[in-house]
C-alpha atoms as a PDB file:
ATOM      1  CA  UNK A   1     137.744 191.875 159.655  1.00  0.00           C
ATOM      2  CA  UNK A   2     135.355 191.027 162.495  1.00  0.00           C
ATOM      3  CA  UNK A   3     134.467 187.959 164.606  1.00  0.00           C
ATOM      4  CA  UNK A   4     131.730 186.909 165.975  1.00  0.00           C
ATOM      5  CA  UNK A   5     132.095 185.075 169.448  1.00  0.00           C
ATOM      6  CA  UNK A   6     129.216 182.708 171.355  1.00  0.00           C
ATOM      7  CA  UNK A   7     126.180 185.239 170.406  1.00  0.00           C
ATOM      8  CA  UNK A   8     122.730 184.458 171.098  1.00  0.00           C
ATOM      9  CA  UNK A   9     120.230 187.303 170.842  1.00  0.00           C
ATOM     10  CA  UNK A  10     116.327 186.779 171.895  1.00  0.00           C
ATOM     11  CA  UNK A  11     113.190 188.647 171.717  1.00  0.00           C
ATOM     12  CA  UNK A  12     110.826 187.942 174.628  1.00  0.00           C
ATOM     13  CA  UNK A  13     110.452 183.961 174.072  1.00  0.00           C
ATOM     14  CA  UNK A  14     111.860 183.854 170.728  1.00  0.00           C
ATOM     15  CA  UNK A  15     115.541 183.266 170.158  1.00  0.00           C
ATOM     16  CA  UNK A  16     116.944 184.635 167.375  1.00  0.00           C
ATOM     17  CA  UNK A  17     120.326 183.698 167.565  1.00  0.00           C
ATOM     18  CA  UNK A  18     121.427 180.940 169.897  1.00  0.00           C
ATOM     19  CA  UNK A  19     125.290 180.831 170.148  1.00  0.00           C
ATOM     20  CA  UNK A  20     126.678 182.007 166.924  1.00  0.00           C
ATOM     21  CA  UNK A  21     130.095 181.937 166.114  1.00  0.00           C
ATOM     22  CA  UNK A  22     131.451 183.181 162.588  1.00  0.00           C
ATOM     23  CA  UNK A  23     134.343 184.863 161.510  1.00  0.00           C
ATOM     24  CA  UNK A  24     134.173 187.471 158.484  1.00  0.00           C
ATOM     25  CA  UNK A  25     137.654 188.060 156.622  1.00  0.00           C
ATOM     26  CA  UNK A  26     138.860 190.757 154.919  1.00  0.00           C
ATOM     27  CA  UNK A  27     137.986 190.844 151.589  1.00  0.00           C
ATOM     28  CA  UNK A  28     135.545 187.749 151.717  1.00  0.00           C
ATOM     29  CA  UNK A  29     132.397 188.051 150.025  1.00  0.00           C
ATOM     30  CA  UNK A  30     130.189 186.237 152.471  1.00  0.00           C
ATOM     31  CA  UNK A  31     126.881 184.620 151.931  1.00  0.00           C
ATOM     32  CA  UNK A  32     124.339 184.136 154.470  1.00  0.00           C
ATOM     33  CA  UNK A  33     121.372 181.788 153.486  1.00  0.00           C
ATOM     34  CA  UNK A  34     118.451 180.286 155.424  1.00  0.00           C
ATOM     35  CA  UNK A  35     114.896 180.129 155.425  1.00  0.00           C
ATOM     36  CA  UNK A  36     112.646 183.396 157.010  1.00  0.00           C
ATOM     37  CA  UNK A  37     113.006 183.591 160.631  1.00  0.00           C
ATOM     38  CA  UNK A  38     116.093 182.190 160.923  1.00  0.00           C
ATOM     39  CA  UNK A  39     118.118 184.977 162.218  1.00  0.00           C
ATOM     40  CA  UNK A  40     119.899 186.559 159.379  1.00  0.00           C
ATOM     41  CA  UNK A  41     118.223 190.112 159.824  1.00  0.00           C
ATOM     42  CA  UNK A  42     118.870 190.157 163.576  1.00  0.00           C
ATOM     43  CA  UNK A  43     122.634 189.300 162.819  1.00  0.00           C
ATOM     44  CA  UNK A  44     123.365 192.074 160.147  1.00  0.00           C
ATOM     45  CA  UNK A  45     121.818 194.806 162.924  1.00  0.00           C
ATOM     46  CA  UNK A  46     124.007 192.974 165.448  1.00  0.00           C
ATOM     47  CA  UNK A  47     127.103 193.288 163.415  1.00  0.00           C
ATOM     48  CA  UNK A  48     125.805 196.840 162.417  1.00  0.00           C
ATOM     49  CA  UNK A  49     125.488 198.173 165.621  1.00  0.00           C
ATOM     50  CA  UNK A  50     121.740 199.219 165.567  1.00  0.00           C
ATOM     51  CA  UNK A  51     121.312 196.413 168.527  1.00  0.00           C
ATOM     52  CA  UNK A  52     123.542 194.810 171.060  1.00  0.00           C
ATOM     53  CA  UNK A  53     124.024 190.876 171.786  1.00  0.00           C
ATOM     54  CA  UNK A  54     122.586 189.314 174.895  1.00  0.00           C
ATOM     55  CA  UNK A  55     125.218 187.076 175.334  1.00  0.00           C
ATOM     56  CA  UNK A  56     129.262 186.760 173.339  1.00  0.00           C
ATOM     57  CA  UNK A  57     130.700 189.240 171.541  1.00  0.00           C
ATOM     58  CA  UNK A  58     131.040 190.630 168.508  1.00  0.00           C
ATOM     59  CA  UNK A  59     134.403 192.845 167.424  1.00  0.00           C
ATOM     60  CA  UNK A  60     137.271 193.991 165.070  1.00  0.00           C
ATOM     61  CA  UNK A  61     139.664 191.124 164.225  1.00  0.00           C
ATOM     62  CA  UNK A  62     142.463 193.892 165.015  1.00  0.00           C
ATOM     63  CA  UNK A  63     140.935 196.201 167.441  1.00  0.00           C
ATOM     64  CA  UNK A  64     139.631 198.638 165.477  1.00  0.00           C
ATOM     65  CA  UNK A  65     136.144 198.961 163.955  1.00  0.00           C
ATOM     66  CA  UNK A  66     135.527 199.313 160.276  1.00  0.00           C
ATOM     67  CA  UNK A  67     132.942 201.605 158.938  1.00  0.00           C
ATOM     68  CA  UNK A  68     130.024 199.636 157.718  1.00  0.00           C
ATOM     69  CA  UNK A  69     127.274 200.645 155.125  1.00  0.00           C
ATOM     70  CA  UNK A  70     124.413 198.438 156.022  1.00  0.00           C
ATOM     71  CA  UNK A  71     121.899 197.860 153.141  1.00  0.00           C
ATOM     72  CA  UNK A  72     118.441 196.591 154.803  1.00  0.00           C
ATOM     73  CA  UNK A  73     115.733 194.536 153.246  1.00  0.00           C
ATOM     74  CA  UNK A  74     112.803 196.499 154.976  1.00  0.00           C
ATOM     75  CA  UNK A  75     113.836 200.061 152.729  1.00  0.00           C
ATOM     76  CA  UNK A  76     112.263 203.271 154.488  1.00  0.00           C
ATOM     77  CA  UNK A  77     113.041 206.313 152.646  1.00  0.00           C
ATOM     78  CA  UNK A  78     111.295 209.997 153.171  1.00  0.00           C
ATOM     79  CA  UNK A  79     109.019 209.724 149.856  1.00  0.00           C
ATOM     80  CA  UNK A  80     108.674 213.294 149.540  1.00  0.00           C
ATOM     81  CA  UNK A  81     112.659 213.687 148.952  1.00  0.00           C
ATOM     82  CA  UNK A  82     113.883 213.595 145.330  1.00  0.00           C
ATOM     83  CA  UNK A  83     116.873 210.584 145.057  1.00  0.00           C
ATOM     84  CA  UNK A  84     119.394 212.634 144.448  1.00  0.00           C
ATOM     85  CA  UNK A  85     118.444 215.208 147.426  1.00  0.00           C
ATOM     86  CA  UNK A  86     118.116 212.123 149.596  1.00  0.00           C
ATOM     87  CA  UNK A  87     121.684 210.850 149.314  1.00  0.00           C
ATOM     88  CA  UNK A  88     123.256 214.341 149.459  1.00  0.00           C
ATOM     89  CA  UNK A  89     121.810 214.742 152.572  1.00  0.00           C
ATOM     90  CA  UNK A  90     123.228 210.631 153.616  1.00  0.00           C
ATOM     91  CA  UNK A  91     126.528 211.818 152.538  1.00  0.00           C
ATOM     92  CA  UNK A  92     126.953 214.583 154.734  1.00  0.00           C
ATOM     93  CA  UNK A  93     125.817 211.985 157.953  1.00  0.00           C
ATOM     94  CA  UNK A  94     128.596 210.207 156.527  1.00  0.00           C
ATOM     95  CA  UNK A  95     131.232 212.672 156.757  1.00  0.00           C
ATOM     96  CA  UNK A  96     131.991 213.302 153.420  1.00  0.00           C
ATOM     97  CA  UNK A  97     132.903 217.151 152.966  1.00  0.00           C
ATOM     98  CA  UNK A  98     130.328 219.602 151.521  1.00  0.00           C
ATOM     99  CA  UNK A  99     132.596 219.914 148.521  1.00  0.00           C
ATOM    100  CA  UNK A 100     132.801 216.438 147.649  1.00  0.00           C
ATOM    101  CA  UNK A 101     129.164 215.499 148.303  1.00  0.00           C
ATOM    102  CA  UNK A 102     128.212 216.169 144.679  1.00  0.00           C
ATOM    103  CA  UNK A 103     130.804 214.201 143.256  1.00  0.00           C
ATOM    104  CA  UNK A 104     130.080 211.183 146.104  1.00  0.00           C
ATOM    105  CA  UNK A 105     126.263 211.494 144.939  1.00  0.00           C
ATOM    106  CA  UNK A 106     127.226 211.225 141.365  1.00  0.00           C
ATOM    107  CA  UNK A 107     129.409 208.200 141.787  1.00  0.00           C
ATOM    108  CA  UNK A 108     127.039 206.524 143.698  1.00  0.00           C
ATOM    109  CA  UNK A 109     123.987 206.717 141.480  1.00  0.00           C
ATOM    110  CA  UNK A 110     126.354 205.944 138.623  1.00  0.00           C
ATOM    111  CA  UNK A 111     127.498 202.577 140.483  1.00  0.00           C
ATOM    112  CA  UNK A 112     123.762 201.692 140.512  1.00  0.00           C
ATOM    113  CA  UNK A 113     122.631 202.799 137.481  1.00  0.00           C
ATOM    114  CA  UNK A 114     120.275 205.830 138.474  1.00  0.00           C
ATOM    115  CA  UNK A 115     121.933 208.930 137.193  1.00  0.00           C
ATOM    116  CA  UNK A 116     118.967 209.134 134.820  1.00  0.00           C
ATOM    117  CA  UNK A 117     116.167 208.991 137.926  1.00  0.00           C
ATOM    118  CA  UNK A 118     117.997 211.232 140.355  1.00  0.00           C
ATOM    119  CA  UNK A 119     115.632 213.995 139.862  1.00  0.00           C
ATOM    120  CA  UNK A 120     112.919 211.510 140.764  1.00  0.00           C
ATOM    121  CA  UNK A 121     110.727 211.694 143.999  1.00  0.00           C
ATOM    122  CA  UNK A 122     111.697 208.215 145.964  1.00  0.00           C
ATOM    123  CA  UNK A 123     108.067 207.722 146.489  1.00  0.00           C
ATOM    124  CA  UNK A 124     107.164 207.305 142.926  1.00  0.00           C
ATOM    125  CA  UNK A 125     109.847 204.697 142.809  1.00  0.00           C
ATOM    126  CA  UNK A 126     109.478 201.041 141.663  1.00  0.00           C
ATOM    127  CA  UNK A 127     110.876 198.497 144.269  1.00  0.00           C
ATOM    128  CA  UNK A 128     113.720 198.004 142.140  1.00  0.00           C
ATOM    129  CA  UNK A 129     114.843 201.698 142.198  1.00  0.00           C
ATOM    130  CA  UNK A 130     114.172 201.527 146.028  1.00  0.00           C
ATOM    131  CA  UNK A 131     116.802 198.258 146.229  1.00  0.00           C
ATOM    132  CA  UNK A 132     119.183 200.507 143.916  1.00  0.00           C
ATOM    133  CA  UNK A 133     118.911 203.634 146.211  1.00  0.00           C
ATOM    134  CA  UNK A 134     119.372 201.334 149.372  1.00  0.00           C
ATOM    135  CA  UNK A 135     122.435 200.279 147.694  1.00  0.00           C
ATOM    136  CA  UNK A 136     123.755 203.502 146.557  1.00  0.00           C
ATOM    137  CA  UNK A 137     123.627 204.844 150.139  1.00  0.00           C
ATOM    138  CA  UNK A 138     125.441 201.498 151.100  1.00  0.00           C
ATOM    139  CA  UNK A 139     128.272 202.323 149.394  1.00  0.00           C
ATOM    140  CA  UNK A 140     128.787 206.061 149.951  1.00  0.00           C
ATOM    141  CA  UNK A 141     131.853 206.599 151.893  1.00  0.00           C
ATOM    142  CA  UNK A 142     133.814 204.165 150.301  1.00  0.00           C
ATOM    143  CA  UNK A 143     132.755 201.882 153.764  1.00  0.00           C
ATOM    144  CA  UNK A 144     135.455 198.738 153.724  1.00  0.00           C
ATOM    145  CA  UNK A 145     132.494 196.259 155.114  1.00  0.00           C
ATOM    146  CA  UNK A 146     129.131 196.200 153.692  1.00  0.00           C
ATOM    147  CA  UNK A 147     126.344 194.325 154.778  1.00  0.00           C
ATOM    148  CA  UNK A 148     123.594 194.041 151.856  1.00  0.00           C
ATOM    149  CA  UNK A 149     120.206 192.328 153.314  1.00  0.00           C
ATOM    150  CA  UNK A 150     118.199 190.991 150.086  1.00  0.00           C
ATOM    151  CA  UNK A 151     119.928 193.450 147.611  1.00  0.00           C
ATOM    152  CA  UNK A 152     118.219 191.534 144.491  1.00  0.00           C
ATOM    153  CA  UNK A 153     115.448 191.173 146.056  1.00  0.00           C
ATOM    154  CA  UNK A 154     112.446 193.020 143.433  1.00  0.00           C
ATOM    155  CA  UNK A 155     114.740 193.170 140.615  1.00  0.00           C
ATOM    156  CA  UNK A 156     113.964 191.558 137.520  1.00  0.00           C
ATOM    157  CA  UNK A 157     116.340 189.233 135.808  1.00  0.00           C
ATOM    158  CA  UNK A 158     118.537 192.095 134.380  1.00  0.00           C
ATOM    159  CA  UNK A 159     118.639 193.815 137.199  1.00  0.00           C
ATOM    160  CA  UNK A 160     119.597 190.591 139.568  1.00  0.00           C
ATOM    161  CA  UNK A 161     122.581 190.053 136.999  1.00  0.00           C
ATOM    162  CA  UNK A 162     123.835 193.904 136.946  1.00  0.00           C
ATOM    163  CA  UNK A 163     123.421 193.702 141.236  1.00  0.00           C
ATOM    164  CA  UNK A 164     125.739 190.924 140.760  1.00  0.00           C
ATOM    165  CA  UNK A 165     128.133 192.443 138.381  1.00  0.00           C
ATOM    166  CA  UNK A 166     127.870 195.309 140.957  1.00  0.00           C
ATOM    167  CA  UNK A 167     128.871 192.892 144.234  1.00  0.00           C
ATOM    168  CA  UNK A 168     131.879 191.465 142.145  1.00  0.00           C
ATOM    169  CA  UNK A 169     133.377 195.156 141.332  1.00  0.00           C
ATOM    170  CA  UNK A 170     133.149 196.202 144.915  1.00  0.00           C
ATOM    171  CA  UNK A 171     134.554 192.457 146.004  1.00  0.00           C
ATOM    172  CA  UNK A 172     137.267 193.493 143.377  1.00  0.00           C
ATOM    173  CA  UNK A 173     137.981 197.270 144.681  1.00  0.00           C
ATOM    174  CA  UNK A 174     138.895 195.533 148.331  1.00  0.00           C
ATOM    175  CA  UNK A 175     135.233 195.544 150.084  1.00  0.00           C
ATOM    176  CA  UNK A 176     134.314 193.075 152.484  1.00  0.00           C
ATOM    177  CA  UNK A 177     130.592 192.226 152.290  1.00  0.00           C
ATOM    178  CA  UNK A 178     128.309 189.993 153.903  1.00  0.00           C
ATOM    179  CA  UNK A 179     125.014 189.121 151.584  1.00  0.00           C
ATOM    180  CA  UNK A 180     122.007 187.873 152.360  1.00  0.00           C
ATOM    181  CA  UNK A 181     119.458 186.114 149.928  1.00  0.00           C
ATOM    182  CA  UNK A 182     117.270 183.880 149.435  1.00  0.00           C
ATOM    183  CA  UNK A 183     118.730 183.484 145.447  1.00  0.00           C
ATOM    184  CA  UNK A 184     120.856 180.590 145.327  1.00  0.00           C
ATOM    185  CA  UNK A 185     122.278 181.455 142.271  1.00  0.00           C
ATOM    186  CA  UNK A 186     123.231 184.754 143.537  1.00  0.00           C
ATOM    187  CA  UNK A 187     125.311 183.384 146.297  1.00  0.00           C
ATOM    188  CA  UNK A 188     126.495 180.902 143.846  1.00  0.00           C
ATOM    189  CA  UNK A 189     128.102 183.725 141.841  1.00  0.00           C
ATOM    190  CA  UNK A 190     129.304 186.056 144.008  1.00  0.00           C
ATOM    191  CA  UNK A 191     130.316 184.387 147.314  1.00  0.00           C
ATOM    192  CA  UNK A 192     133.518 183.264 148.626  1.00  0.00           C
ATOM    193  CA  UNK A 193     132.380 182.001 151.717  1.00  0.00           C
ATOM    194  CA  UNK A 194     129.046 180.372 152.927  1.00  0.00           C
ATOM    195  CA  UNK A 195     126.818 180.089 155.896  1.00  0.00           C
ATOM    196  CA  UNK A 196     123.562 179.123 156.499  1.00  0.00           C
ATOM    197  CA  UNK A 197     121.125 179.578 159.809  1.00  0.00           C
ATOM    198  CA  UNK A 198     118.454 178.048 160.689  1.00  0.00           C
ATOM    199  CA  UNK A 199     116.734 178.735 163.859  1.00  0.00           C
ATOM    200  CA  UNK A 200     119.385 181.114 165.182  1.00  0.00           C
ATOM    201  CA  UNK A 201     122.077 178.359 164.884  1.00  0.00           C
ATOM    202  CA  UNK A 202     125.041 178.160 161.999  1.00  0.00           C
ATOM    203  CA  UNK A 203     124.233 174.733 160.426  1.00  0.00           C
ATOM    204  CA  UNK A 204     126.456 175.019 157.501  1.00  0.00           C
ATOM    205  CA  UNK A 205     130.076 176.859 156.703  1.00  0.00           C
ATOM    206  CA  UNK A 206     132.415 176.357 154.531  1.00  0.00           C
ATOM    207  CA  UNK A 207     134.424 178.348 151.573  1.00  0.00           C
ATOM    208  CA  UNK A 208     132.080 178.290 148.533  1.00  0.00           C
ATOM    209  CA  UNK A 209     135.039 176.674 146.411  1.00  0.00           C
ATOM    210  CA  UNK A 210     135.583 173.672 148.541  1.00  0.00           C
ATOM    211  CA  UNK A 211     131.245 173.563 149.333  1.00  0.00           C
ATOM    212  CA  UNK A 212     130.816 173.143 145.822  1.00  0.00           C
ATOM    213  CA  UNK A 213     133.606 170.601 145.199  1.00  0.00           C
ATOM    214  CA  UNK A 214     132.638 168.382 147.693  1.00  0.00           C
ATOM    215  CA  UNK A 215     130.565 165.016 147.871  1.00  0.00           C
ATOM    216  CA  UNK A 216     131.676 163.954 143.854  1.00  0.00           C
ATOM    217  CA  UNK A 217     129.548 161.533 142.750  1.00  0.00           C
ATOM    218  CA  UNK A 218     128.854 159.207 139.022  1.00  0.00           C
ATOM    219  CA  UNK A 219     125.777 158.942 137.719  1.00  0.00           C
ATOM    220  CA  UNK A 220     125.258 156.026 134.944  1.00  0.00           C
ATOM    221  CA  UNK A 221     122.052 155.902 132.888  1.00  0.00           C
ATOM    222  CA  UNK A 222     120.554 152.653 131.647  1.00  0.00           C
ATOM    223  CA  UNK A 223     117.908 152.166 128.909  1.00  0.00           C
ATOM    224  CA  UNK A 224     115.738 150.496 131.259  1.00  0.00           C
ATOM    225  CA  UNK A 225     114.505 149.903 134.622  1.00  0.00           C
ATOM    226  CA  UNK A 226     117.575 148.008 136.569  1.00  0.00           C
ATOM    227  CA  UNK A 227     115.669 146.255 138.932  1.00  0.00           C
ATOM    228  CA  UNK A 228     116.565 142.738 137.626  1.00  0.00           C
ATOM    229  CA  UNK A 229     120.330 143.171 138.386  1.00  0.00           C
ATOM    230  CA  UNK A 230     119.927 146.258 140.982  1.00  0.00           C
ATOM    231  CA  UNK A 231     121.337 143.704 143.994  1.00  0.00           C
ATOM    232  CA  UNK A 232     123.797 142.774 141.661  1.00  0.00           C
ATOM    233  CA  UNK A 233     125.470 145.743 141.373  1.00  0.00           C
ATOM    234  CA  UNK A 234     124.576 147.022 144.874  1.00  0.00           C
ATOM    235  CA  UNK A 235     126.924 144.439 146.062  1.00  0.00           C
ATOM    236  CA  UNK A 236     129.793 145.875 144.334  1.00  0.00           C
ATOM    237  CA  UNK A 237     130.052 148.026 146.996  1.00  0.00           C
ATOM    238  CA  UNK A 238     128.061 150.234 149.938  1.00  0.00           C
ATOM    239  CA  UNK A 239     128.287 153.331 148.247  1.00  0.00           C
ATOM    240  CA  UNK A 240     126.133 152.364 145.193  1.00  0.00           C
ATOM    241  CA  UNK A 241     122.988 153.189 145.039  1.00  0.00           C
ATOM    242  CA  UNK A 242     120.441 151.790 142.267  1.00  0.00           C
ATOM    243  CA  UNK A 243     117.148 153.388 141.484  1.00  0.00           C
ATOM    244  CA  UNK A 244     114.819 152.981 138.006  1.00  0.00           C
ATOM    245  CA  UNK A 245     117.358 153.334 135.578  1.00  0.00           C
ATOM    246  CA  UNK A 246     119.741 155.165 137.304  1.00  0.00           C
ATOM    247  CA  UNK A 247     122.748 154.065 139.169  1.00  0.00           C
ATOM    248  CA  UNK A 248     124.649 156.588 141.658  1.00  0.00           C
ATOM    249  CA  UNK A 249     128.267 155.970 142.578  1.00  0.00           C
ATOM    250  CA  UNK A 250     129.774 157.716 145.563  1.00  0.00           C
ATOM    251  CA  UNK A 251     133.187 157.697 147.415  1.00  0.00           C
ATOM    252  CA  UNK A 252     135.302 154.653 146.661  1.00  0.00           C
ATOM    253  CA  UNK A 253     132.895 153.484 144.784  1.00  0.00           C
ATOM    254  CA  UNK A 254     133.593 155.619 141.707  1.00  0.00           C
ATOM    255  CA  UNK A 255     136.483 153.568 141.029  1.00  0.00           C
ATOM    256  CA  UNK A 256     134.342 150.702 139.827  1.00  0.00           C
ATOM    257  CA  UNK A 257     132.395 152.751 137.192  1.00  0.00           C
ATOM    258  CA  UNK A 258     134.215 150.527 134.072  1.00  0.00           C
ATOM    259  CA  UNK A 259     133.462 147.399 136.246  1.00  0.00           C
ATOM    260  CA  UNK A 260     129.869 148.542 136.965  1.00  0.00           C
ATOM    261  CA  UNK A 261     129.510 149.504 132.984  1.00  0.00           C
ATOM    262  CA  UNK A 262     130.753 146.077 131.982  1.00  0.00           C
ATOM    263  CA  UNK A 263     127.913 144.031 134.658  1.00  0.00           C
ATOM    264  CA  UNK A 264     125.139 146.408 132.441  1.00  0.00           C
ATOM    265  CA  UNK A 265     126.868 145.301 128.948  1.00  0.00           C
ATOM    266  CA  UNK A 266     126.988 142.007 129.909  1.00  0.00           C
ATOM    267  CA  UNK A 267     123.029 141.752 131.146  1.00  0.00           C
ATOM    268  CA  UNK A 268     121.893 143.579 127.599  1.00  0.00           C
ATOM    269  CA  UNK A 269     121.580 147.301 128.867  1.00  0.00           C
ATOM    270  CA  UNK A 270     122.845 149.882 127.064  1.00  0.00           C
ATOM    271  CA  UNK A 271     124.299 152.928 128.497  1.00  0.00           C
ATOM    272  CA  UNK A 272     122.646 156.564 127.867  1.00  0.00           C
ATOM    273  CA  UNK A 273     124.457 158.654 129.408  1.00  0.00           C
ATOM    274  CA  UNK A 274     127.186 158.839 132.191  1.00  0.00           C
ATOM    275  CA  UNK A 275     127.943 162.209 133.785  1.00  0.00           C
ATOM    276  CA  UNK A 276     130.683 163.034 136.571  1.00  0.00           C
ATOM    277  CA  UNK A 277     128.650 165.701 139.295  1.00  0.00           C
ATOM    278  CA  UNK A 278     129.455 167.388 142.263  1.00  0.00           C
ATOM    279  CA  UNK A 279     126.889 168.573 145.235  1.00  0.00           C
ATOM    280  CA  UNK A 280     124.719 171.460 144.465  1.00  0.00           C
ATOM    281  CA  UNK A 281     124.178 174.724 146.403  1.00  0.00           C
ATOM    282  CA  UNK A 282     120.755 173.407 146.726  1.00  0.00           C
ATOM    283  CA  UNK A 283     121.069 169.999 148.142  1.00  0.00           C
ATOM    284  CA  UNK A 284     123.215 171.782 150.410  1.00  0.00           C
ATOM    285  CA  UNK A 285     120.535 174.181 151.865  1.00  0.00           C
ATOM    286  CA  UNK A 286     118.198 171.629 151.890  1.00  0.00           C
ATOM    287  CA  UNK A 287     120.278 169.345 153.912  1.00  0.00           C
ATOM    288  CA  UNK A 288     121.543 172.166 156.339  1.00  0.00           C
ATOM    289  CA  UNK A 289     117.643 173.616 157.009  1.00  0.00           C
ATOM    290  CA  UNK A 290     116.233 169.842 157.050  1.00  0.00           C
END
């Protein structure tokens, strides 16, 4: 879909992106995390358009541009305009012919679940319905690439889960998008791929399927504190790890769990609890923005 080539961006002394290189695929569903500042915002108005790169490029995979519908997080509407008057007048900047703006509109506020508000003036919206309207203009056009900055963001817990409902249709109609948020769980659920910036750099990326899956690791709970026999079984191997009651096996060492369960048998401990776990979104993040 588009690639993203040795960009760096910067704002008087402040760099906001310092050689990025990404590549967004058709029909990937990609998730950009990382903590405020970091460069996300700057890279959706790059990819948008709405400013240029200092340095690389950014372009089509196959030489032609997509149209995009860019959902911000900063939402500025005219709050004197009622919804549905607002987004017949964004359909007709899109293109879409007078005599199919009504049925665009329609579909639109239907996708986000505001057919009953469209008579309401956007300034007596809640932040929610602002995040829904931002959305709905997103997607008018039928735009193959969308980029959605914060689109949960003031939503309340049913509202998060119908946004993500709403990602996974369009992901499932053919849309690319490219998702920012600072909701793990979000990502989590929707993504297919993942990236996170810190500082204007890409620390992390990987597919979301193999970032999940990787790092296995065994975790066998004792009654008790281990520390009389925690050299013991440290010296199994260099991948165990022993602390309070808790032992962690990683890598090859997971192969010795029945040997490691037999040394706390034989020294009187009983086993609680063994569970088989893989990395966590979160311990990723943390370790990419450390």
């Amino acid at each position: 879909m588009i690639e993203i080539r040795n960009v760096s961006k910067q704002f008087f002394s402040l760099k906001a992106l310092d050689n990025v290189n990404i590549q967004v695929g058709r029909g990937e569903v990609v998730g950009l995390l990382g903590p405020n500042g970091a460069g996300k915002t700057t890279l959706f108005k790059l990819i948008a358009g709405l400013l240029h790169p200092d340095s690389g490029q950014i372009r089509p995979s196959n030489g032609r541009w997509p149209a995009i519908g860019y959902k911000p997080d900063r939402l500025l509407f005219p709050n004197r305009l009622r919804i549905s008057t607002y987004l017949t007048m964004m359909a007709s900047l899109c293109g879409i012919p007078p005599e199919d703006q009504e049925k665009a509109v329609f579909d639109a506020l239907v996708e986000v679940d505001l057919v009953s508000q469209a008579s309401k003036r956007i300034g007596d919206c809640s932040k929610g319905m602002r995040q829904r309207l931002g959305l709905a203009q997103a997607i008018m056009g039928n735009a193959p690439l969308l980029l959605l900055d914060e689109p949960s963001n003031g939503l309340d817990p049913n509202g998060q889960a119908e946004m993500q409902a709403l990602i996974k249709k369009l992901h499932a109609a053919g849309r690319t998008i490219v998702i920012s948020s600072h909701q793990l769980e979000e990502i989590t659920a929707v993504c297919t791929q993942l990236i996170i910036l810190n500082n204007g750099q890409v620390h992390y990326q990987n597919s979301m399927v193999e970032a999940l899956t990787i790092s296995p690791h065994t975790i066998i709970q004792a009654d008790r504190d281990l520390a009389e026999i925690a050299d013991l079984v440290r010296a199994q191997h260099p991948e165990i790890r022993v602390e309070g009651n808790k032992i962690q096996l990683r890598g090859e060492a997971m192969k010795l769990r029945r040997e490691i369960l037999a040394l706390l048998l034989q020294a009187q401990y009983d086993v609680l609890h063994v569970e088989q776990k893989h990395v966590t979104l979160a311990e990723i993040y943390a370790r990419a923005v450390r």
